[in-house]
N, C-alpha and C. Protein backbone atom coordinates (compact mmCIF):
# COMPACT_ATOMS: atom_id res chain seq x y z
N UNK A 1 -29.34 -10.02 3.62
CA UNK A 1 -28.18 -10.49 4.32
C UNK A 1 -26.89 -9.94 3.70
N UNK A 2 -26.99 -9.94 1.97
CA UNK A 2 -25.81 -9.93 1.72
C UNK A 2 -25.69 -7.71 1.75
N UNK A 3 -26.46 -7.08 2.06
CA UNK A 3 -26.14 -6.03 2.26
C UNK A 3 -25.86 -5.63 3.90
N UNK A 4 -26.23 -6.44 4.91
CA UNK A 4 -25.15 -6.42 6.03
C UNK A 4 -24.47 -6.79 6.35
N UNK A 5 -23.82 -7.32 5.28
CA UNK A 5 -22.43 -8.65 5.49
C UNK A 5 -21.02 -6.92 4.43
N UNK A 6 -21.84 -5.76 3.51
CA UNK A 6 -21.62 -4.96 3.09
C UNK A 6 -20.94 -4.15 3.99
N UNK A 7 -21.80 -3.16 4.49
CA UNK A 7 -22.19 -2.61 5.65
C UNK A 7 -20.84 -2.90 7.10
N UNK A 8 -21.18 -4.09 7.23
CA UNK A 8 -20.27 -4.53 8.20
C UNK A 8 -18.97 -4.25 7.54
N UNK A 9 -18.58 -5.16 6.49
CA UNK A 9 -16.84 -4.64 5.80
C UNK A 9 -16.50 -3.17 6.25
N UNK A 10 -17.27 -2.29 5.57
CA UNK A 10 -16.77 -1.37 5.20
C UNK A 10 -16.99 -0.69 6.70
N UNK A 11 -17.23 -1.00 7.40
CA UNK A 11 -17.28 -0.34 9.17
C UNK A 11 -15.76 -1.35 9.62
N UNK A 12 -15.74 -2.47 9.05
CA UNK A 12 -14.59 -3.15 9.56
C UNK A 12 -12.91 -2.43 9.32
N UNK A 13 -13.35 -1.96 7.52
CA UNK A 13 -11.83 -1.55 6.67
C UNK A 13 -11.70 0.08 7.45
N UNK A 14 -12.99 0.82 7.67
CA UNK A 14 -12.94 2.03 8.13
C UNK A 14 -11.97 2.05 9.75
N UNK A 15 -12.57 1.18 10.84
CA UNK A 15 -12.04 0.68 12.28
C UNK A 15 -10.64 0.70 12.31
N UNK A 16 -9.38 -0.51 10.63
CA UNK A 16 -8.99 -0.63 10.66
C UNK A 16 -7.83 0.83 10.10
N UNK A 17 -8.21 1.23 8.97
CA UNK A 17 -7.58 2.47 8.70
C UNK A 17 -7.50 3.30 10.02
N UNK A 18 -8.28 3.82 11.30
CA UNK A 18 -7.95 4.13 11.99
C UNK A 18 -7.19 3.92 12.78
N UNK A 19 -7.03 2.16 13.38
CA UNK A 19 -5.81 2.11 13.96
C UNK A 19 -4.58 1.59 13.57
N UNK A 20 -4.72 2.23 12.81
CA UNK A 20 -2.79 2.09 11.89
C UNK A 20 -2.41 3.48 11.70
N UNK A 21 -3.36 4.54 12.11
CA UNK A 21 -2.83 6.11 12.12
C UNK A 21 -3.68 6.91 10.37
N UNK A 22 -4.24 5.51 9.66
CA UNK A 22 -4.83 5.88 8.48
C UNK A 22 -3.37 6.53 7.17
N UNK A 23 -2.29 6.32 7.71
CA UNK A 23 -1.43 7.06 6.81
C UNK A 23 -0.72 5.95 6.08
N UNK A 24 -0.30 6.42 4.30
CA UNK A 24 0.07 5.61 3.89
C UNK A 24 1.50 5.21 4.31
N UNK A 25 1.39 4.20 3.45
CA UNK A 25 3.14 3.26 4.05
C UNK A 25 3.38 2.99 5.56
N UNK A 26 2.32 3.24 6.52
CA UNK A 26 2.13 2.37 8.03
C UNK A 26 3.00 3.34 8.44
N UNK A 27 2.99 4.59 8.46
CA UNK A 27 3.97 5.46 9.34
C UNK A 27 3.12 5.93 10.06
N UNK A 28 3.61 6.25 11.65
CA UNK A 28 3.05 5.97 12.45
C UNK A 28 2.93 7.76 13.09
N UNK A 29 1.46 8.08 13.31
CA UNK A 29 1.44 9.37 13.47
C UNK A 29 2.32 10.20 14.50
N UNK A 30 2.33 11.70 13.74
CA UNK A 30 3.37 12.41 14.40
C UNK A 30 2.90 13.11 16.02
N UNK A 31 3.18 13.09 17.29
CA UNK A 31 2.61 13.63 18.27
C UNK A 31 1.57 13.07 18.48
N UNK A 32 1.35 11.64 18.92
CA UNK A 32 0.93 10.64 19.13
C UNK A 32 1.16 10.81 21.43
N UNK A 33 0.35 10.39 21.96
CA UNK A 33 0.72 10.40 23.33
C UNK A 33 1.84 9.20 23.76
N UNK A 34 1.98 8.08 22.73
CA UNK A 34 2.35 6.91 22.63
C UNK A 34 4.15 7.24 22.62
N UNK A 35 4.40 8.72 22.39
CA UNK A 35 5.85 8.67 21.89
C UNK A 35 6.60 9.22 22.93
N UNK A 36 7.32 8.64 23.64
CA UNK A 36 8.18 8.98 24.85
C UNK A 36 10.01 8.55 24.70
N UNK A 37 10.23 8.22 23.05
CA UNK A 37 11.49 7.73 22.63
C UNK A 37 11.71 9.16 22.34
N UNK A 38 13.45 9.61 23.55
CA UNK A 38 13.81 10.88 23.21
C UNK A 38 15.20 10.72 22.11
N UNK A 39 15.64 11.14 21.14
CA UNK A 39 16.44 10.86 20.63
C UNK A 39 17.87 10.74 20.88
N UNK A 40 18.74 10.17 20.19
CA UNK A 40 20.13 9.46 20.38
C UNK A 40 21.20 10.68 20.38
N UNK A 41 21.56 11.08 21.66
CA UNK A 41 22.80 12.32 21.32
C UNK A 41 23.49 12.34 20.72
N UNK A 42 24.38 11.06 20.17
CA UNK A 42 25.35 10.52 19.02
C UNK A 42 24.59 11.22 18.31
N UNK A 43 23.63 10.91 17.60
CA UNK A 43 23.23 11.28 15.79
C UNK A 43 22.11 12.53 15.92
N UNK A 44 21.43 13.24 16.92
CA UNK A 44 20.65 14.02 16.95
C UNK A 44 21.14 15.40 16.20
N UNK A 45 21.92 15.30 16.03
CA UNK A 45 22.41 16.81 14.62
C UNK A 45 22.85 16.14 13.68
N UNK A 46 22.49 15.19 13.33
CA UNK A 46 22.71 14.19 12.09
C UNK A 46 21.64 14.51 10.68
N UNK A 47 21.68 14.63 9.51
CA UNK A 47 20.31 14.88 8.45
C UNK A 47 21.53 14.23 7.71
N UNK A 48 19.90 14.25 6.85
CA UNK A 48 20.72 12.73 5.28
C UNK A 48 21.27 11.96 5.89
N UNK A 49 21.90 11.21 4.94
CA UNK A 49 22.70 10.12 5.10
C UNK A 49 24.23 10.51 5.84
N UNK A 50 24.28 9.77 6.95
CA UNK A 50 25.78 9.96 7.88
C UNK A 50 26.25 8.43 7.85
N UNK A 51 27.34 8.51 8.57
CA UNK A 51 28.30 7.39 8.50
C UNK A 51 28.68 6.81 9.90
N UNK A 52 28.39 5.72 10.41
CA UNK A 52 28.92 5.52 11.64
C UNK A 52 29.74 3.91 11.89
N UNK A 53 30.37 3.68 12.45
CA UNK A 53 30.83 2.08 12.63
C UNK A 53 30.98 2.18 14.35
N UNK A 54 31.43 1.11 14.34
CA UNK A 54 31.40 0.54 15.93
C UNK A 54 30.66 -1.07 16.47
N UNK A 55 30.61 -1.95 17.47
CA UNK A 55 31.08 -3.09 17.65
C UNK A 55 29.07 -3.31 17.89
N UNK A 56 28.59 -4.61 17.13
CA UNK A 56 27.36 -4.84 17.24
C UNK A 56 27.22 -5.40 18.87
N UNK A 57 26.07 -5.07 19.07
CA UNK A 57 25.54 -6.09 21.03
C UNK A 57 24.59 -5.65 20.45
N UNK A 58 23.63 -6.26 21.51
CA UNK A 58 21.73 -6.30 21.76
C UNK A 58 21.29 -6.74 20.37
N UNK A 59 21.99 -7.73 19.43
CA UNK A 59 20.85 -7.83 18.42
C UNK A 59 19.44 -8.51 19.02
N UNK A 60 17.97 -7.34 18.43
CA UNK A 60 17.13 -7.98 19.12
C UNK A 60 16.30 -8.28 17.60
N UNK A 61 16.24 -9.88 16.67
CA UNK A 61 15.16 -9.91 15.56
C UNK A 61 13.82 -9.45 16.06
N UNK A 62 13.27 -9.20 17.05
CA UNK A 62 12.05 -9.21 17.03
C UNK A 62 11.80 -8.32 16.75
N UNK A 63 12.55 -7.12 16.88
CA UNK A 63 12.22 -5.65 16.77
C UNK A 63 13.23 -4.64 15.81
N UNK A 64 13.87 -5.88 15.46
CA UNK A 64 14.68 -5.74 14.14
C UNK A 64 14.98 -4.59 14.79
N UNK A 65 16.22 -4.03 15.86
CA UNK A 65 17.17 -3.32 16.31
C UNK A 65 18.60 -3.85 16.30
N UNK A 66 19.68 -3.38 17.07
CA UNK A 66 20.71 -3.90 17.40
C UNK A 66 21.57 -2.38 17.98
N UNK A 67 22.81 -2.64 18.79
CA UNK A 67 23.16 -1.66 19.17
C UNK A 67 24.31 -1.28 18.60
N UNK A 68 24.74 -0.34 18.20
CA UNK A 68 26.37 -0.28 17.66
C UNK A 68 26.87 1.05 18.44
N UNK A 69 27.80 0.40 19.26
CA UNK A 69 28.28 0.80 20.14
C UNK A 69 29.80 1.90 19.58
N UNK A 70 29.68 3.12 19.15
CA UNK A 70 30.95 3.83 18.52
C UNK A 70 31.47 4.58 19.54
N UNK A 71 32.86 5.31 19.16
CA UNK A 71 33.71 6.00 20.05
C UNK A 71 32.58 7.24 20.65
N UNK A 72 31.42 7.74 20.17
CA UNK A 72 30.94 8.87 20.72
C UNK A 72 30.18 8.40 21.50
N UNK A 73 29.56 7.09 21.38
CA UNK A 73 28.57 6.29 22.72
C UNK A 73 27.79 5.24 21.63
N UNK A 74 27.07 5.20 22.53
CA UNK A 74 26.40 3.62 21.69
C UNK A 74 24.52 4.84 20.82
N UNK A 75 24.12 3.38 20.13
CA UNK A 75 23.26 3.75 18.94
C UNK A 75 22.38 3.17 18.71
N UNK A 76 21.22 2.89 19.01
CA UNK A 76 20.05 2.01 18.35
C UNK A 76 19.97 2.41 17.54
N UNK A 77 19.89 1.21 16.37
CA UNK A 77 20.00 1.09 15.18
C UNK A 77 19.09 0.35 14.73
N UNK A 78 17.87 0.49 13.85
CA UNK A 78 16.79 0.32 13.44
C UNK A 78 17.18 -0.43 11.64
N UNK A 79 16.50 -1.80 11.63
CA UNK A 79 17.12 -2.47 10.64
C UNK A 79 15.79 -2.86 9.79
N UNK A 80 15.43 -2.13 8.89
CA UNK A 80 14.44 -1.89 7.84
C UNK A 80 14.57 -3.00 6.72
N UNK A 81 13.74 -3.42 6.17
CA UNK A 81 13.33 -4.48 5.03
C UNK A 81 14.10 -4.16 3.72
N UNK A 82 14.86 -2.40 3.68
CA UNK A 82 15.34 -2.40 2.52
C UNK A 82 17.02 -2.45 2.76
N UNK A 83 17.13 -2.52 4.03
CA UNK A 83 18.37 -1.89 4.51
C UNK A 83 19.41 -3.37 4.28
N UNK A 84 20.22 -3.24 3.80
CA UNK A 84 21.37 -4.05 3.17
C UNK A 84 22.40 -4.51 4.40
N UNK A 85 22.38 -5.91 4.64
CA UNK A 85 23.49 -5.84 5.81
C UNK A 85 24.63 -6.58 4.81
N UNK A 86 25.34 -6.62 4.47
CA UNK A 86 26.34 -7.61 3.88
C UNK A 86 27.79 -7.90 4.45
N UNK A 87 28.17 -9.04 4.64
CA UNK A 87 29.18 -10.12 5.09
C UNK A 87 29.60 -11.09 4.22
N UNK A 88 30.88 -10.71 4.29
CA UNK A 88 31.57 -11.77 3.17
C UNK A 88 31.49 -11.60 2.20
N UNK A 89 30.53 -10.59 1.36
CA UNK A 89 30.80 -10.23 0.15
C UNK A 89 29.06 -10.21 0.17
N UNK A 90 28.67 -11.18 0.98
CA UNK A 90 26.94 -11.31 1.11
C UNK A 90 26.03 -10.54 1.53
N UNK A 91 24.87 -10.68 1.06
CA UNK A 91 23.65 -9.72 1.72
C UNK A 91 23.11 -11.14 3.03
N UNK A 92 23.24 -10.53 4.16
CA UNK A 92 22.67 -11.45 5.33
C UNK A 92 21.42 -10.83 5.65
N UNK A 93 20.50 -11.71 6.28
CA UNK A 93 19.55 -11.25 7.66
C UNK A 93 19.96 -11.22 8.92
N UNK A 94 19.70 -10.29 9.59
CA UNK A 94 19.64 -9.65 10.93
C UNK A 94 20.12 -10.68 12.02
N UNK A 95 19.43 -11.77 11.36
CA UNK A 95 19.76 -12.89 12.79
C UNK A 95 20.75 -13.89 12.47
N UNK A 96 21.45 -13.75 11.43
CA UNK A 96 22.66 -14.02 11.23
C UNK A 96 23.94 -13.58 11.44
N UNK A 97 23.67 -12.25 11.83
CA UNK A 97 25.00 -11.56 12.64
C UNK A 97 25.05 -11.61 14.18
N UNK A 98 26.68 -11.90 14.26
CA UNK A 98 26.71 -12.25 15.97
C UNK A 98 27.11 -10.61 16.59
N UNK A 99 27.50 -10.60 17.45
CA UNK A 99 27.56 -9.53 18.70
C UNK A 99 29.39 -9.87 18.66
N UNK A 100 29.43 -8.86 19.37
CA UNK A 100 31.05 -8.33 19.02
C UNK A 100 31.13 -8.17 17.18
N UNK A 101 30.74 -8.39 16.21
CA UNK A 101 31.34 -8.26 15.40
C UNK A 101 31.43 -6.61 14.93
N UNK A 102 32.35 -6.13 13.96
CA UNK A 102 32.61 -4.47 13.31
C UNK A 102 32.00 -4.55 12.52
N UNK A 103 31.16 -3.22 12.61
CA UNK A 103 30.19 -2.68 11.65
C UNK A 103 30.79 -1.60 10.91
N UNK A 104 30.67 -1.23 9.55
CA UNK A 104 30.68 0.41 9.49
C UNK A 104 30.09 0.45 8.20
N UNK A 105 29.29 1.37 8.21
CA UNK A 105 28.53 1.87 6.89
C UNK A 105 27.27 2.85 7.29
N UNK A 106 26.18 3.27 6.38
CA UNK A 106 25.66 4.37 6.08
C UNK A 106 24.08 4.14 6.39
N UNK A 107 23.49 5.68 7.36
CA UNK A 107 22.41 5.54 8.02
C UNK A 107 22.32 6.85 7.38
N UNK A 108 20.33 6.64 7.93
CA UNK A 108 19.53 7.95 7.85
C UNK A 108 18.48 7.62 8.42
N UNK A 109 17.89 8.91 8.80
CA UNK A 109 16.77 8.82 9.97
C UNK A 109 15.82 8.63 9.31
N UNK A 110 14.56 7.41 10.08
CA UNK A 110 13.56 6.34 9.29
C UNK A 110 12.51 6.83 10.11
N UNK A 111 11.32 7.50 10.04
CA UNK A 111 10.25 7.69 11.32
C UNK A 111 10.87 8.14 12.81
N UNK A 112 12.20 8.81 13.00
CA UNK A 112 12.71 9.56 13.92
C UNK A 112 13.43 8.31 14.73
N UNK A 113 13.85 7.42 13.68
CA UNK A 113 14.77 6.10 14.92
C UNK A 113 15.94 6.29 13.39
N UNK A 114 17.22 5.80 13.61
CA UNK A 114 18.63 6.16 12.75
C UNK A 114 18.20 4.45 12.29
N UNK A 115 18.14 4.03 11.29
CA UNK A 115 18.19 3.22 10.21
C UNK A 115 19.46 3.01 9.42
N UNK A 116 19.54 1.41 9.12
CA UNK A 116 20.64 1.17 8.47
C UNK A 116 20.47 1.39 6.76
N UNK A 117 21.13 1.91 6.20
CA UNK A 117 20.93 2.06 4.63
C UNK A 117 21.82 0.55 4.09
N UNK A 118 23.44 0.58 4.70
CA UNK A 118 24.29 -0.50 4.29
C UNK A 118 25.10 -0.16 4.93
N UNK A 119 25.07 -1.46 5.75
CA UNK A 119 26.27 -1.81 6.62
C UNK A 119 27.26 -3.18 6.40
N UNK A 120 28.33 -3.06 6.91
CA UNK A 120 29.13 -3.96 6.04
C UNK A 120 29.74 -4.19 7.32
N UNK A 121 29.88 -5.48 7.74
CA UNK A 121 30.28 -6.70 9.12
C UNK A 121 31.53 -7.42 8.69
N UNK A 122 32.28 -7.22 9.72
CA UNK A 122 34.04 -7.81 9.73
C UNK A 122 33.54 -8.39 10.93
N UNK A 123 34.39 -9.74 11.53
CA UNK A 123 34.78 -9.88 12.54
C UNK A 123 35.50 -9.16 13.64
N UNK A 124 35.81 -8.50 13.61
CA UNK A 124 36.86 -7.42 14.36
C UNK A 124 37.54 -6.37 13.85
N UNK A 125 37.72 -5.68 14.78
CA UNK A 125 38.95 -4.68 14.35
C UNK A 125 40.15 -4.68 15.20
């Protein structure tokens, strides 16, 4: 018994490495049929770290996005576990910032979506 209880795991951990793309750190394979997100004209000649501000809408927590809307057009903005939002002097979570408020601080491209590095929230401008 206890060598098909074996057997089974390791057909289970194998199943699972496959559908996560098998790559480390859960990045999600390249040329995948799944990928139909064409990129953001704002930042598409963007590399390294760039700089953008403009007025938050669409915060969505579930998908940890939000939109920041700047003078060249608006931006999905992809809000990562390391990415620093701070207000008031504070480091916040995602679902503590409201809509209309000013953003401005520093991105770089995360798995081909523009990611926040540190952004820093005023009420207005």
């Amino acid at each position: 018994m206890k060598q098909y209880a074996k057997v089974l795991v390791v057909i289970l951990v194998a199943a699972l490495l496959t559908a996560c793309g098998g790559k480390e750190g859960g990045e999600s394979p390249k040329g995948t049929t799944g990928e139909t997100k064409k990129e953001n004209p704002v930042t598409a000649n963007k590399t390294g770290i760039f700089e953008l501000e403009g007025k938050i809408s669409n915060i969505n927590t579930i998908s940890n996005t939000f939109t920041l809307t700047t003078n060249e057009g608006d931006v999905e903005v992809y809000v990562r576990a390391m990415s620093q939002i701070i207000e008031n002097g504070e480091r916040k979570p995602l679902s503590s910032i409201n809509a209309g408020s000013y953003a401005k601080g520093t991105f770089r491209k995360f798995d081909g979506r523009d990611a926040v590095m540190e952004i820093v929230i005023t009420s207005g401008k």
